[in-house]
N, C-alpha and C. Protein backbone atom coordinates (compact mmCIF):
# COMPACT_ATOMS: atom_id res chain seq x y z
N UNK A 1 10.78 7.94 29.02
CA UNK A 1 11.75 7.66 27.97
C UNK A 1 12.80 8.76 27.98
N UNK A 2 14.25 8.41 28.21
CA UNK A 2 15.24 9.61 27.74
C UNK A 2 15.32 9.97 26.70
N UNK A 3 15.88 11.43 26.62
CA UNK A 3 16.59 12.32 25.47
C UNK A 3 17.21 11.34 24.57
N UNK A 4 17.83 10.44 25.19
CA UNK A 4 18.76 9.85 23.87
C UNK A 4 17.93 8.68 22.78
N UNK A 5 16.86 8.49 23.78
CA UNK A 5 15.83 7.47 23.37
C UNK A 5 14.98 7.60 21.60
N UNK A 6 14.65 9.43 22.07
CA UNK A 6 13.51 10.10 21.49
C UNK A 6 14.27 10.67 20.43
N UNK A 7 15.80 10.90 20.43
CA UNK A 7 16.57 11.53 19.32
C UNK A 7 16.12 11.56 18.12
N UNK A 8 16.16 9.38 17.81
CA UNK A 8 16.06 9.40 16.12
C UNK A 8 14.64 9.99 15.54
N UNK A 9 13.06 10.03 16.72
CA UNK A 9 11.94 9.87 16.24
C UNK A 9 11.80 11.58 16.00
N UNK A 10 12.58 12.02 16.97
CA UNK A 10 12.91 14.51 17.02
C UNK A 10 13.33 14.36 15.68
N UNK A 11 13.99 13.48 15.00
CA UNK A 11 14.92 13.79 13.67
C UNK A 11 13.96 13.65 12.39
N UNK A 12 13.12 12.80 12.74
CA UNK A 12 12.30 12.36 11.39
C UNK A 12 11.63 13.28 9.97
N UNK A 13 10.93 14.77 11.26
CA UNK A 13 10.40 15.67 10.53
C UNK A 13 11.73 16.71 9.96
N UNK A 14 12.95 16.63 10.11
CA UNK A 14 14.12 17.69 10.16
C UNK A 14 14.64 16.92 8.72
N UNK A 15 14.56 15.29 8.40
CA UNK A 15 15.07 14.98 7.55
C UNK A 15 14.89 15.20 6.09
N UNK A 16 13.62 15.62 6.06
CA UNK A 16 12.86 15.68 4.68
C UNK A 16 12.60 17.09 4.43
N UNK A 17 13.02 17.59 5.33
CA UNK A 17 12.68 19.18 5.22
C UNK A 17 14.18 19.69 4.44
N UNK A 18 15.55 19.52 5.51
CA UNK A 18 16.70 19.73 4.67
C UNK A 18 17.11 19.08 3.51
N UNK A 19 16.62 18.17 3.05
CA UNK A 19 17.28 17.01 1.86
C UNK A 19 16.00 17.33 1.03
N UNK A 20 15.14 18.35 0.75
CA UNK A 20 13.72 18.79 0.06
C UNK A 20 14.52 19.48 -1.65
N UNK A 21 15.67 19.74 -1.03
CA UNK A 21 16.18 20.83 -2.26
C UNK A 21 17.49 19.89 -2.61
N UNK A 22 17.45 19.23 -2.66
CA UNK A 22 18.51 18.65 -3.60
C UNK A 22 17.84 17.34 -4.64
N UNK A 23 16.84 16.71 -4.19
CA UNK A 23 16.22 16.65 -5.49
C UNK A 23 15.46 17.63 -6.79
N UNK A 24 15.38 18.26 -6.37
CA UNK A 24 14.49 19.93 -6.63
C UNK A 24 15.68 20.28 -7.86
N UNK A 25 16.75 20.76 -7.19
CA UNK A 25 17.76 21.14 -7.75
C UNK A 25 18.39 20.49 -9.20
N UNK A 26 18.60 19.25 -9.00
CA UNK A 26 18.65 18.22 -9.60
C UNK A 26 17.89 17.98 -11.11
N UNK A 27 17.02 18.28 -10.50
CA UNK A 27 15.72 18.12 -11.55
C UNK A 27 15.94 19.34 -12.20
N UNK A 28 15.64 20.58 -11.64
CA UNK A 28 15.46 22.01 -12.19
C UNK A 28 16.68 22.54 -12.82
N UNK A 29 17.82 22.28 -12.47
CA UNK A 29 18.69 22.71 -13.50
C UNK A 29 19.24 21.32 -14.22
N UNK A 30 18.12 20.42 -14.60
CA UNK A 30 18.32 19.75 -15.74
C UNK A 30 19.76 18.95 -15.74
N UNK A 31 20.26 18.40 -14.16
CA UNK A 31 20.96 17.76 -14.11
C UNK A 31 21.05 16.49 -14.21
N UNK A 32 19.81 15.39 -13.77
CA UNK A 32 19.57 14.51 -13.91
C UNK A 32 17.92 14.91 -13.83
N UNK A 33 17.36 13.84 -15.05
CA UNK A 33 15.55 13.35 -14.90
C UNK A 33 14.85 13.13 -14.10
N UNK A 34 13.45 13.08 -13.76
CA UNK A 34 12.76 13.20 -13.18
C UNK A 34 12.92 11.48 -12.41
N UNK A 35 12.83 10.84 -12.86
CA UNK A 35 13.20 9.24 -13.29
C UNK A 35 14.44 9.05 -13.13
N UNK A 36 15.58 9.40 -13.05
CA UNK A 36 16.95 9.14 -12.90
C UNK A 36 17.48 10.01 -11.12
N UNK A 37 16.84 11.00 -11.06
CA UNK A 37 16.58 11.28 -10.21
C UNK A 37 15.73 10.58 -8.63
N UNK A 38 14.95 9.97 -8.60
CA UNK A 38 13.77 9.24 -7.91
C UNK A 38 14.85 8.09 -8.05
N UNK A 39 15.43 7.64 -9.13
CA UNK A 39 16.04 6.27 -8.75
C UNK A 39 17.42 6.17 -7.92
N UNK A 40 18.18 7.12 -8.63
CA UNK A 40 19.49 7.15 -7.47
C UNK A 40 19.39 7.71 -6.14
N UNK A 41 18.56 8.53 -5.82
CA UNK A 41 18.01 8.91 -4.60
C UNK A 41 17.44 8.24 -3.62
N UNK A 42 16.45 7.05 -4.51
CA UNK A 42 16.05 6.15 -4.17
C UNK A 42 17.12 5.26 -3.26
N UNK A 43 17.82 4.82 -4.17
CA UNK A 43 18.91 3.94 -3.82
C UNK A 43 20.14 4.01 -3.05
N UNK A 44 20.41 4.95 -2.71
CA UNK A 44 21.38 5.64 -2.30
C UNK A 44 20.87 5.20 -0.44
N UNK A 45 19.40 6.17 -0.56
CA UNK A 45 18.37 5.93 0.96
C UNK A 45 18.17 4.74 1.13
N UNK A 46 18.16 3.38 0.38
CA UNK A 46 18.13 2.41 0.87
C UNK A 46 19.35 1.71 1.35
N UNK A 47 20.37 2.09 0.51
CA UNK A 47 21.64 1.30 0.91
C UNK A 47 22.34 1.77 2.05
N UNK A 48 21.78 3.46 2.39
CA UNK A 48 22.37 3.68 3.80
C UNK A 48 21.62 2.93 4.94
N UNK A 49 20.27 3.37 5.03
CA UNK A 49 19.59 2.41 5.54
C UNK A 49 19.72 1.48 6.01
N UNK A 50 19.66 0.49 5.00
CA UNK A 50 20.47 -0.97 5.42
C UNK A 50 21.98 -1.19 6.11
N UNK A 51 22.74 -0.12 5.55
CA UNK A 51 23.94 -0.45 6.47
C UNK A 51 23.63 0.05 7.78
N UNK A 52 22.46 1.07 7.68
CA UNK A 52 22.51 1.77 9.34
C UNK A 52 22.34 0.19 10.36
N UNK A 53 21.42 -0.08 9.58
CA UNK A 53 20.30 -1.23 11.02
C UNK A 53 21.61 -2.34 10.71
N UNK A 54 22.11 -2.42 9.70
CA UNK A 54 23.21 -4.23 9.87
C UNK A 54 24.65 -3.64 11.19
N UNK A 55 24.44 -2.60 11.03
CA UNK A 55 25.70 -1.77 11.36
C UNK A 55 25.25 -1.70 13.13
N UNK A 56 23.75 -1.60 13.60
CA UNK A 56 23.11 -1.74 15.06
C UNK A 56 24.04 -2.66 15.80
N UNK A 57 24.37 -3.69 15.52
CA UNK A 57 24.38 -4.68 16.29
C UNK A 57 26.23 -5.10 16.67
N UNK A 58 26.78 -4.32 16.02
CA UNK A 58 28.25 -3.86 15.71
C UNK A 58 28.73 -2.69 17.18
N UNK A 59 27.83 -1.88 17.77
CA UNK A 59 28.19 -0.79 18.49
C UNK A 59 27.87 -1.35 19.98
N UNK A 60 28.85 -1.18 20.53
CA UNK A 60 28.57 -1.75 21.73
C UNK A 60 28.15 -0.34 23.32
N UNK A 61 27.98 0.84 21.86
CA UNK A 61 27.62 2.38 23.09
C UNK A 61 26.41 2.37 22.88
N UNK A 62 25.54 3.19 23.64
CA UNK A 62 23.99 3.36 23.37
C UNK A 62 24.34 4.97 22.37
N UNK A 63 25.28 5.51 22.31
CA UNK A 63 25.48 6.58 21.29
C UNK A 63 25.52 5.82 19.74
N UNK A 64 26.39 4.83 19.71
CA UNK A 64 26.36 4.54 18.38
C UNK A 64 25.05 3.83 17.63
N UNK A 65 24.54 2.93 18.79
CA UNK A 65 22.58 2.99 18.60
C UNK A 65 21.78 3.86 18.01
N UNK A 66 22.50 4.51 18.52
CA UNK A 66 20.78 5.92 18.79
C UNK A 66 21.48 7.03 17.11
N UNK A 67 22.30 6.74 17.26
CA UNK A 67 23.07 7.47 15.85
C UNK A 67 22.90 6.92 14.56
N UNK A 68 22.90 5.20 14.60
CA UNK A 68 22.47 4.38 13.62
C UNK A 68 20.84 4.42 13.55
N UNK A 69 20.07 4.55 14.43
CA UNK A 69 18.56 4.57 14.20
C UNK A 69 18.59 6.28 14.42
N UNK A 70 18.85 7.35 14.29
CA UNK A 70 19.22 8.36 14.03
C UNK A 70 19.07 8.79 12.25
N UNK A 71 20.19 7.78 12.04
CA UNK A 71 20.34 7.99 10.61
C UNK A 71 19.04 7.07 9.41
N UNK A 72 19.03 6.00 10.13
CA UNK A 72 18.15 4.81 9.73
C UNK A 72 16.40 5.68 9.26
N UNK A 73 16.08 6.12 10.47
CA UNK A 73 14.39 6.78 10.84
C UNK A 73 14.85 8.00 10.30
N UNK A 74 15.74 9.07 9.97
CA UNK A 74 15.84 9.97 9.32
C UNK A 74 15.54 9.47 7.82
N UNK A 75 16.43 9.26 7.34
CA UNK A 75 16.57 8.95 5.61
C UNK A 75 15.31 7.93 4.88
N UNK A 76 14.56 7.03 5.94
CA UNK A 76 13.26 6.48 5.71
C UNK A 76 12.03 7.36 6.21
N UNK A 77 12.49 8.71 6.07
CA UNK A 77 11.03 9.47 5.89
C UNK A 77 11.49 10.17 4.45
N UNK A 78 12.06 10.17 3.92
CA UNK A 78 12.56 10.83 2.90
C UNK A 78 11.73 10.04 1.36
N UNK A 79 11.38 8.69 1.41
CA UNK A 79 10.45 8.34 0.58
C UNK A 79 8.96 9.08 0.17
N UNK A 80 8.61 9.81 1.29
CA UNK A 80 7.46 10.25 0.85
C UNK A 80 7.92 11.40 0.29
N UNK A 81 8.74 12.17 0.87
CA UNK A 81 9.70 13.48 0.71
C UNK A 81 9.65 13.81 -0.88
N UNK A 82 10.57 12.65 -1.50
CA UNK A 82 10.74 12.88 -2.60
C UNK A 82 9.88 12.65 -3.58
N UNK A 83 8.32 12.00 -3.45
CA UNK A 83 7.54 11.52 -4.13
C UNK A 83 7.13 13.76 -4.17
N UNK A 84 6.37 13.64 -3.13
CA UNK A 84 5.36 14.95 -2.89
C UNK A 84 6.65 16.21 -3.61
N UNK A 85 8.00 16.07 -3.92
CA UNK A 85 8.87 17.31 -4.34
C UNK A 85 8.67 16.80 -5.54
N UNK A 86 8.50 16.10 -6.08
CA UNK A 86 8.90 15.67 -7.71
C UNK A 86 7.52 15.97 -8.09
N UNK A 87 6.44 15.41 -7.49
CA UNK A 87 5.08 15.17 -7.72
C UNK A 87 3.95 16.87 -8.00
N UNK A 88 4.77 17.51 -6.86
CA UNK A 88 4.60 18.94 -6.99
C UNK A 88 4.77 19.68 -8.69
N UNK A 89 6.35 19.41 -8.38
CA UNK A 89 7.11 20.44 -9.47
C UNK A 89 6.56 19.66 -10.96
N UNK A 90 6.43 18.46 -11.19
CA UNK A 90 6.03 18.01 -12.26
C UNK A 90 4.83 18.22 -12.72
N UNK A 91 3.97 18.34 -11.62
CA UNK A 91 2.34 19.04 -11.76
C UNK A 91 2.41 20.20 -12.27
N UNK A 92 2.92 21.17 -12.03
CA UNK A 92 3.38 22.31 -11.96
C UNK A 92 3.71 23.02 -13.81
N UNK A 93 4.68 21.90 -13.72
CA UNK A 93 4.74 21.94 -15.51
C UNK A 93 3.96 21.44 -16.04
N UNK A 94 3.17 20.52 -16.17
CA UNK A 94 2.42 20.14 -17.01
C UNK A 94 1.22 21.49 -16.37
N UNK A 95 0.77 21.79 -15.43
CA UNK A 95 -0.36 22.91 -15.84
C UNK A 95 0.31 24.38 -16.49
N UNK A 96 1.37 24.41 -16.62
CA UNK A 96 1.92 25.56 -17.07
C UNK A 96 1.66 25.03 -18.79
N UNK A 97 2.58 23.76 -19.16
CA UNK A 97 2.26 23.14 -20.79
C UNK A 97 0.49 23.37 -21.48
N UNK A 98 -0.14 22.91 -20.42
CA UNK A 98 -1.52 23.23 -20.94
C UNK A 98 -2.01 24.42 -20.98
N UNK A 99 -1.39 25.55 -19.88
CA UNK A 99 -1.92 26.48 -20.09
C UNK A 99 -1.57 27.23 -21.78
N UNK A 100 -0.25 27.01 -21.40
CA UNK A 100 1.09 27.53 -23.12
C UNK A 100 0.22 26.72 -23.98
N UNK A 101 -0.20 25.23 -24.20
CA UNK A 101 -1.17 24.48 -25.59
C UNK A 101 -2.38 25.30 -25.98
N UNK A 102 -3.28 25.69 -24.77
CA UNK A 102 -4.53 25.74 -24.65
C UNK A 102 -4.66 27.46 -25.30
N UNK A 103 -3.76 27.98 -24.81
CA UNK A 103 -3.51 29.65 -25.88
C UNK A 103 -3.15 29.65 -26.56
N UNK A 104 -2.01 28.92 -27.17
CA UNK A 104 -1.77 28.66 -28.63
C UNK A 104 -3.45 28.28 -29.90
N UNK A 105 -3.88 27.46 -29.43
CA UNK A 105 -4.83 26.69 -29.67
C UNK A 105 -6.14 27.35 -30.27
N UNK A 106 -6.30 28.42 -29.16
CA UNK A 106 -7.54 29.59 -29.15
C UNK A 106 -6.65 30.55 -29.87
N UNK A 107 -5.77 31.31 -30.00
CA UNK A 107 -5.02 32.53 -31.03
C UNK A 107 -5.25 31.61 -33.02
């Protein structure tokens, strides 16, 4: 299999790693909800998505292929991405809330 072949599947683990902190961000300085967040993010990754793969059959280079499933197999690993960043940081507070209830509670 060539280099140009293997591009989009090299990209998959690179996608969720750089795009990790802008839901993060989002959330943490209380720019948009936890829930408002997950949804436009959501949506945003699907609608590129979809234009990537409708957009395949439009390019008549094996560059503009491999760039559309590039972008396509990048941004569809990003679903789990954003579950495990939200899923983290939200855990996170709630054991911090219980810890702050649970000493209040005992004083």
């Amino acid at each position: 299999m060539g280099s140009s072949k293997m591009m989009p599947y090299l990209n998959m683990p690179i996608f969720p790693i750089s795009a990790g902190s802008l839901p993060d961000h989002l959330i943490t300085e209380r720019i948009m909800s936890v829930t408002t967040t997950t949804n436009v993010l959501n949506t945003i990754e699907s609608v590129v998505v979809s234009s990537a793969l409708i957009a395949l059959p439009l390019f008549r280079t094996s560059g503009g292929v491999v760039f559309c499933s590039y972008v396509a197999l990048g941004l569809l690993t990003l679903d789990g991405t954003l579950a495990g960043i939200i899923g983290v940081d939200l855990t996170g507070k709630l054991l911090d809330a219980a810890k702050t209830d649970n000493s209040d509670a005992e004083s």
